[in-house]
Protein backbone atom coordinates (compact mmCIF):
# COMPACT_ATOMS: atom_id res chain seq x y z
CA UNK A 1 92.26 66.10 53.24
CA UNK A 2 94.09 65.93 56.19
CA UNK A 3 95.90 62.49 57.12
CA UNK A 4 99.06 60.92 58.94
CA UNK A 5 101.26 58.20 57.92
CA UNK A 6 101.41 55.01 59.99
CA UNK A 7 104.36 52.27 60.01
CA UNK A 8 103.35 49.11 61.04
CA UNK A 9 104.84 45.71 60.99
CA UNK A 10 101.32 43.61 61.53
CA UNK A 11 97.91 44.78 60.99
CA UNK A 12 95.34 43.92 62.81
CA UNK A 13 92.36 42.05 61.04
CA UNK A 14 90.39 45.44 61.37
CA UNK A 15 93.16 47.14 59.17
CA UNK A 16 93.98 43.84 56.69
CA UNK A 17 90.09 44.10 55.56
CA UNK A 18 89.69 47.83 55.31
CA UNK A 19 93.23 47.58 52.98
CA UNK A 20 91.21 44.54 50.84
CA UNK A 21 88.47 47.06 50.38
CA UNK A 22 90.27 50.18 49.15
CA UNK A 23 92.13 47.51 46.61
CA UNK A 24 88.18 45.99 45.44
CA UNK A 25 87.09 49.62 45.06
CA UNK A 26 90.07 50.69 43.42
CA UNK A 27 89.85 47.90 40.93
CA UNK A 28 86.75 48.19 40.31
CA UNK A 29 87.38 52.04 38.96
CA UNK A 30 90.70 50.80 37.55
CA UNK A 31 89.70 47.61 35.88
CA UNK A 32 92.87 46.10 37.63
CA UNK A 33 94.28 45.01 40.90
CA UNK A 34 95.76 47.93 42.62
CA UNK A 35 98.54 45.20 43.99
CA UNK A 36 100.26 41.95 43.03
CA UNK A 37 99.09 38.31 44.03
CA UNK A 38 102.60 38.17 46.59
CA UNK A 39 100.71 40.93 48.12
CA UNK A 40 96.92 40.00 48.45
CA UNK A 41 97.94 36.45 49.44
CA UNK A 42 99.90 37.45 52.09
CA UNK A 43 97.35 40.17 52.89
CA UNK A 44 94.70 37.37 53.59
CA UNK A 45 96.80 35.11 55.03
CA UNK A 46 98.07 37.76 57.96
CA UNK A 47 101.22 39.15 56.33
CA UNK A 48 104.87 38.06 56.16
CA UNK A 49 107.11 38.32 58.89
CA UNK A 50 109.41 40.14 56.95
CA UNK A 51 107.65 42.92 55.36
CA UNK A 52 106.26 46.49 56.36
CA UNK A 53 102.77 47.81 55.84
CA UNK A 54 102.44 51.65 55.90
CA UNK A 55 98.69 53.14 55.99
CA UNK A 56 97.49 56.25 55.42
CA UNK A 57 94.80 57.20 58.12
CA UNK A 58 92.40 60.23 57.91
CA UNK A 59 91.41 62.49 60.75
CA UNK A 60 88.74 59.98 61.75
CA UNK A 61 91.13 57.19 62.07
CA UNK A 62 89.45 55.71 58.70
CA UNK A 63 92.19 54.28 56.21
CA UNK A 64 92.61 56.00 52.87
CA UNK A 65 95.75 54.91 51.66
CA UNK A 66 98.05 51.37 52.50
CA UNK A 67 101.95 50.69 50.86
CA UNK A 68 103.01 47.28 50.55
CA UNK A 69 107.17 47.14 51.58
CA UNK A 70 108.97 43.97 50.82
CA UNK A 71 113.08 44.50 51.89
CA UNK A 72 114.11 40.86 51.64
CA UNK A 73 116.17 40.78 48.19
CA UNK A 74 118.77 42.18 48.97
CA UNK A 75 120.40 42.10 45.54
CA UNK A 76 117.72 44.27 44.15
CA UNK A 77 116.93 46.43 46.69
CA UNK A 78 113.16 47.04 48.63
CA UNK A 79 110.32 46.88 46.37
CA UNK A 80 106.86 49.02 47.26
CA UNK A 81 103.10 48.88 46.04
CA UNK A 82 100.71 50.97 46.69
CA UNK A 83 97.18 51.57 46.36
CA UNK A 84 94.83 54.99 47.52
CA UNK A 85 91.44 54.73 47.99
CA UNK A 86 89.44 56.28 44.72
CA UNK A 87 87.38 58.68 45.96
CA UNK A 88 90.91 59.69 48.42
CA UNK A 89 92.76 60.10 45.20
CA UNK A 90 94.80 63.73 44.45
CA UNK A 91 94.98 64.14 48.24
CA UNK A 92 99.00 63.82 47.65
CA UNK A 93 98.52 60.66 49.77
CA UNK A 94 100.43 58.29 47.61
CA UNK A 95 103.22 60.90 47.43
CA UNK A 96 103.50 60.38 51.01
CA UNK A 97 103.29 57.16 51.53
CA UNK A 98 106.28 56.64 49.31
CA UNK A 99 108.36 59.46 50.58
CA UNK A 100 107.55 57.55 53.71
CA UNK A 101 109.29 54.52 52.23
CA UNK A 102 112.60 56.09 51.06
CA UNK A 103 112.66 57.63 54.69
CA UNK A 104 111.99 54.30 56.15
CA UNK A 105 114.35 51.72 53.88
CA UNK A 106 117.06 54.76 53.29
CA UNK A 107 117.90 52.41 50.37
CA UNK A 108 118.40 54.17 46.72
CA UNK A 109 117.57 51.13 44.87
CA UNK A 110 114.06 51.27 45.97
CA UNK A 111 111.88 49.70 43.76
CA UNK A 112 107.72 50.84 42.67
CA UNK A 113 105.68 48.79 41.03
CA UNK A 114 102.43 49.76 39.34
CA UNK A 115 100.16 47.78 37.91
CA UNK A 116 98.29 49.10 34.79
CA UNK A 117 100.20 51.85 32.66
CA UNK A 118 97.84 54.50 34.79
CA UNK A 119 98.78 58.04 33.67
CA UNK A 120 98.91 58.41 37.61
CA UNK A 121 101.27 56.42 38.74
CA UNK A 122 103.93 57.77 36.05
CA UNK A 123 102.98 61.19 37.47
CA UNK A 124 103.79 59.66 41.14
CA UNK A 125 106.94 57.89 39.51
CA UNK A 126 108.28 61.23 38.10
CA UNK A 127 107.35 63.52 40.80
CA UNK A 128 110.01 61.14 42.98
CA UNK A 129 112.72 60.81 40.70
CA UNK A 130 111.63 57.21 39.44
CA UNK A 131 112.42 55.89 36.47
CA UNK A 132 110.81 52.77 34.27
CA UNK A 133 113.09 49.99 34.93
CA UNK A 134 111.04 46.77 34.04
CA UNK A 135 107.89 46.03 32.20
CA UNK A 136 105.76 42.78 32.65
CA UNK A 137 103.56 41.99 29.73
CA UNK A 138 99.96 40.72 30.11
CA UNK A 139 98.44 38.71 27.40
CA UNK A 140 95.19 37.21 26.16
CA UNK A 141 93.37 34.79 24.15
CA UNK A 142 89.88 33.46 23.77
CA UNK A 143 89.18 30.09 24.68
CA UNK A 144 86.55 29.52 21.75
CA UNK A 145 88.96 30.00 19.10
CA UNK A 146 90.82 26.49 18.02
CA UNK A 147 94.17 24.99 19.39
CA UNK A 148 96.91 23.68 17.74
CA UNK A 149 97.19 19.83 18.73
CA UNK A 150 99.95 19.39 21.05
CA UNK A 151 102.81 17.24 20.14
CA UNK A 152 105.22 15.70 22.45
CA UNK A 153 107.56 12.78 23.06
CA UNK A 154 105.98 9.37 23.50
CA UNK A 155 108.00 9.10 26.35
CA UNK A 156 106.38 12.20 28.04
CA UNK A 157 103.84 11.53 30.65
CA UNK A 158 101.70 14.17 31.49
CA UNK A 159 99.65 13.98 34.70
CA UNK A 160 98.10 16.14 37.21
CA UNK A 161 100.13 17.42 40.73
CA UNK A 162 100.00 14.65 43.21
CA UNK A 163 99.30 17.17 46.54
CA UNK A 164 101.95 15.58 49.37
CA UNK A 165 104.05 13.85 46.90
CA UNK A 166 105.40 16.45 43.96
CA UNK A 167 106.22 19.46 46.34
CA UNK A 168 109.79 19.21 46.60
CA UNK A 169 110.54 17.83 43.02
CA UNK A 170 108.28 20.78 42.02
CA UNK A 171 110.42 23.57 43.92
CA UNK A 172 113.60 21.72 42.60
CA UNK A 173 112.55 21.82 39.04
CA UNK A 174 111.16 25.37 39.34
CA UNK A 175 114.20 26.88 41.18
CA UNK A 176 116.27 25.57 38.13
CA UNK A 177 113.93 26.95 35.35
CA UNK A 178 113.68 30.47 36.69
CA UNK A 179 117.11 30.37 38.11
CA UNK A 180 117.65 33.81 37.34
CA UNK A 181 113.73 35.36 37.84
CA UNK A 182 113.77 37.94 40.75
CA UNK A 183 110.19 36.53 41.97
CA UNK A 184 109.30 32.83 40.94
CA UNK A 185 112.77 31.28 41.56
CA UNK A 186 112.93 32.55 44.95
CA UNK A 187 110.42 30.38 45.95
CA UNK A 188 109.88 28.36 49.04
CA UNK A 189 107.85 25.47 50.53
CA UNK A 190 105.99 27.79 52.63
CA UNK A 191 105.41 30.21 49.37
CA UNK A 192 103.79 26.83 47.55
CA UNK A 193 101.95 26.00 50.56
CA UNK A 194 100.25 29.68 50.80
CA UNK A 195 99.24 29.22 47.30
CA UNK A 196 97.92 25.65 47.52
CA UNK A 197 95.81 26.70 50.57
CA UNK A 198 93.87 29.38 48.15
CA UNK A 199 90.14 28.77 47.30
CA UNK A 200 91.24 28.69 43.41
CA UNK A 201 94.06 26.06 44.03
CA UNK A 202 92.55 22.64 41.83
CA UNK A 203 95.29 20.09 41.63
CA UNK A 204 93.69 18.80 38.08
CA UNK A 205 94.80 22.04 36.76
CA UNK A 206 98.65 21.69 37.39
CA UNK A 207 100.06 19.57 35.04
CA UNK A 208 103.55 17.44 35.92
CA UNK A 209 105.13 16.06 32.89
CA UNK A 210 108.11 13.21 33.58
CA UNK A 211 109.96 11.67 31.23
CA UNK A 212 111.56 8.00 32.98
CA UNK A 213 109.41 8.89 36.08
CA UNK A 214 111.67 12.34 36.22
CA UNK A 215 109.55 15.54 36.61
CA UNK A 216 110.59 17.72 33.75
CA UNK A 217 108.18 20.35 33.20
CA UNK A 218 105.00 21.42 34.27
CA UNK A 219 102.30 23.89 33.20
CA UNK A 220 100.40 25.61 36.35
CA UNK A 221 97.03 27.04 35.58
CA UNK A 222 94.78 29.23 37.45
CA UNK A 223 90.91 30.93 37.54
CA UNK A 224 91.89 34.43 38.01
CA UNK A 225 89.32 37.02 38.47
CA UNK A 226 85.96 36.68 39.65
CA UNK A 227 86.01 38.11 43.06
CA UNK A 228 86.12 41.64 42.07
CA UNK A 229 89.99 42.05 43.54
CA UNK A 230 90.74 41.82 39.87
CA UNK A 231 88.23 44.35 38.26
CA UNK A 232 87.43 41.37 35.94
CA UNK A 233 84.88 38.54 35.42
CA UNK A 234 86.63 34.69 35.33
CA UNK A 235 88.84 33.80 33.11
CA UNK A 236 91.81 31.07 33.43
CA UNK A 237 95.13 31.72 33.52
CA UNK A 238 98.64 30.30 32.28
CA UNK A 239 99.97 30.93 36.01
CA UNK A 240 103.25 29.19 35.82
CA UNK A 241 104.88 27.39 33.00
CA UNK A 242 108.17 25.77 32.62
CA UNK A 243 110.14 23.17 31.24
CA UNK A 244 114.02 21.41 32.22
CA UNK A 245 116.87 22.93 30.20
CA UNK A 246 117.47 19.01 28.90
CA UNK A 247 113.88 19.61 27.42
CA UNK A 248 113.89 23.12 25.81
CA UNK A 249 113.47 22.52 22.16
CA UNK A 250 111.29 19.82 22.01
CA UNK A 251 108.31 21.09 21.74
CA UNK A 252 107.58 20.46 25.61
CA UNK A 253 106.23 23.93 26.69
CA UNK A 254 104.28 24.40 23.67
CA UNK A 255 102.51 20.79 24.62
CA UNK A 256 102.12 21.67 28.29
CA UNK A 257 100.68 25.05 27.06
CA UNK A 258 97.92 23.70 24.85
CA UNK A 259 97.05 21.10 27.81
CA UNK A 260 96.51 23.89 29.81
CA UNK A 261 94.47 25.50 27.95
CA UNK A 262 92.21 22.68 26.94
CA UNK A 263 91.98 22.39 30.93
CA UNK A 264 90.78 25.78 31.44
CA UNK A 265 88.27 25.35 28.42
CA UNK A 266 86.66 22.16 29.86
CA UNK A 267 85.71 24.41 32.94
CA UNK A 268 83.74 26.87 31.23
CA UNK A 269 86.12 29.82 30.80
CA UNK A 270 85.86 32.13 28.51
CA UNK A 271 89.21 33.82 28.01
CA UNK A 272 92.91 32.90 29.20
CA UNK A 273 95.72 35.27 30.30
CA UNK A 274 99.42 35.41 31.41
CA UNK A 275 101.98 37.59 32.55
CA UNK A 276 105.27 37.70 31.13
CA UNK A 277 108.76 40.06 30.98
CA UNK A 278 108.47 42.28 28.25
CA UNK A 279 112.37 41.57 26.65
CA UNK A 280 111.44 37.51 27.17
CA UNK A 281 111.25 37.53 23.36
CA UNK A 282 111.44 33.41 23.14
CA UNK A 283 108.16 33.31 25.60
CA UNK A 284 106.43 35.96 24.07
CA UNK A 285 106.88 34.23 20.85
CA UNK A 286 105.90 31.21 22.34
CA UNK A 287 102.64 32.54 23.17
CA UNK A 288 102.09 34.51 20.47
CA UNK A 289 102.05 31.44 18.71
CA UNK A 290 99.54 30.05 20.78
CA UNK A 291 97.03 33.11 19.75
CA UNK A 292 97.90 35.29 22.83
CA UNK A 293 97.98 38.89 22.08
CA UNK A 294 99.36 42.15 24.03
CA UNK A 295 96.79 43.16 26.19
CA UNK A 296 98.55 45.56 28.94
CA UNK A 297 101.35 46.39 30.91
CA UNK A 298 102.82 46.51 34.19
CA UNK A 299 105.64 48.68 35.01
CA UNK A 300 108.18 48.87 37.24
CA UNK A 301 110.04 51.72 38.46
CA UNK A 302 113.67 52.27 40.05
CA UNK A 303 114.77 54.94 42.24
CA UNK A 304 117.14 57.32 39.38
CA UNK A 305 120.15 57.17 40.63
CA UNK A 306 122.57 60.37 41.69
C-alpha cells in the first residue's frame, strides 16, 4: 500500500471523524480502544492546543493510519498513541508513523503507549528500539456478586458532587492525592470541565466525602463502554478514587469504593472495571479485596536508551 505521512497541528472535522472511525473499527477487531480517554476526549472536543496529530493518508487521500503526540511533560518526555486502520494493518504504516515522531520531537525519552498486550504492538515496540517501561493494570468484578458493607467514621459525610460549587476543592484535593501520578495530578479546571461536558458525566455518581464540612475523599464513577469506541457492552467503572493523606487508614477508600459500586449496581450494570499501576501493590490489594480480579494490561514503552 502506498501512503504519505502528514503532520498536522488541527484537524479538520472531516479528518477528527474519519480518525474516530479507524479507532471504532479497530476496537471492534481488538476488543479494546486503540487510544486512551485523554485522547478521544480531546479528539471530540477539537484537540488540544498543545499537541500534534500525524495521519497516515493513502493514495486516494483516504486516512489509514492517525498518531496521537502529546510533548507537554516535560519531565517525562513526549508520549505517542497510535492506532492503524484493521484492514490497513502490516502495511508498515505504524512503523512510520512513529519513526515520524522521533523525527518530529528529536527527543530520546519518547514515550509509546499501547493499549492491550497485542503481540503487534511489542513487534512495533521492538522493531524501534522500545522497551516496556510501565504497565497499567485493568481489573474486573461482577456487580451481582455481594459487597462487603462499608464502614466509615460517623463523622464522614458522603454526598454527591455539587456541579459549580466542588470544582476547585476537588482539583485541590486531587492534586494532593496523586501528587506524584504523571496523568491525574496534572490536572486542570479546563481538564475537569472537558470531562464534565461528556454525555456519561452524572453528578450522582461522584461521590464527595467531608469530614467538618472539609472535602476529604471522593470516589468518581463512570459508564464506560457502550458506544463501540471501547469494543465492549456497558459496564461502570471505578474512574477516579482517592482519599486525604490525614484519612489513609481508616477505612475511607474502601467505604467510598463499595458506595460506588452500589451506585453503579442501582443503574443496571452488569460488571465494574478500573485501571490501575501495576507496582501500586496497596491499591491493587485494595481492590482485590473488593472482588476485582486481573483482567488485562496496558503497556507502556520508552525509547532504550544509547
Amino acid at each position: 500500500m502506498q501512503f504519505s505521512i502528514q503532520t498536522c497541528s488541527h484537524l479538520t472535522p472531516e479528518q477528527t471523524a474519519r480518525v474516530i472511525q479507524i479507532t471504532l473499527d479497530a476496537a471492534i477487531v481488538d476488543e479494546m480502544a486503540p487510544l486512551s480517554e485523554h485522547v478521544l476526549i480531546h479528539l471530540h472536543h477539537g484537540g488540544d492546543s498543545h499537541d500534534e496529530h500525524m495521519i497516515a493518508v493513502d493514495h486516494v487521500g483516504e486516512i489509514q493510519g492517525y498518531l496521537h503526540l502529546d510533548a507537554t511533560d516535560a519531565v517525562e518526555g513526549p508520549v505517542i498513541e497510535v492506532v492503524v486502520h484493521p484492514e490497513a494493518r502490516r502495511n508498515g504504516i505504524g512503523n512510520a508513523l512513529v519513526k515520524a515522531a522521533l523525527d518530529r520531537t528529536g527527543d530520546s525519552r519518547i514515550r509509546l503507549w499501547a493499549h492491550g498486550e497485542l503481540s503487534s504492538a511489542y513487534g512495533l515496540a521492538e522493531d524501534l528500539g522500545f522497551e516496556k517501561s510501565r504497565e497499567l493494570w485493568q481489573m474486573r468484578r461482577s456487580l451481582f456478586a455481594p459487597f462487603p458493607k462499608a464502614q466509615f467514621s460517623s463523622q464522614i459525610v458522603i454526598r454527591s458532587f455539587e456541579v459549580g460549587a466542588d470544582e476547585n476543592d476537588w482539583l485541590e484535593l486531587n492534586a494532593e492525592v496523586f501528587s506524584d501520578h504523571p496523568e491525574q495530578g496534572r490536572m486542570t479546571r479546563e481538564d475537569l470541565d472537558v470531562r464534565m461536558s461528556e454525555a456519561w458525566f452524572d453528578p450522582a455518581g461522584f461521590l464527595i466525602a467531608t469530614r467538618d464540612g472539609e472535602m476529604v475523599g471522593y470516589h468518581w464513577t463512570k459508564v464506560h463502554g457502550g458506544q463501540g469506541s471501547h469494543g465492549h457492552s456497558e459496564i461502570g467503572e471505578i474512574y477516579v478514587l482517592g482519599v486525604s493523606p490525614s484519612e489513609r487508614g481508616t477505612g475511607l477508600a474502601k467505604a467510598l469504593s463499595i458506595r460506588g459500586l452500589e451506585h453503579l449496581r442501582s443503574q443496571g450494570l452488569p460488571a465494574a472495571m478500573l485501571y490501575v499501576d501495576a507496582d501500586n501493590q496497596a491499591a491493587i490489594g485494595l481492590y482485590e479485596s473488593l472482588g476485582f480480579a486481573h483482567w488485562d494490561t496496558d503497556v507502556m514503552f520508552r525509547k532504550e536508551q544509547a
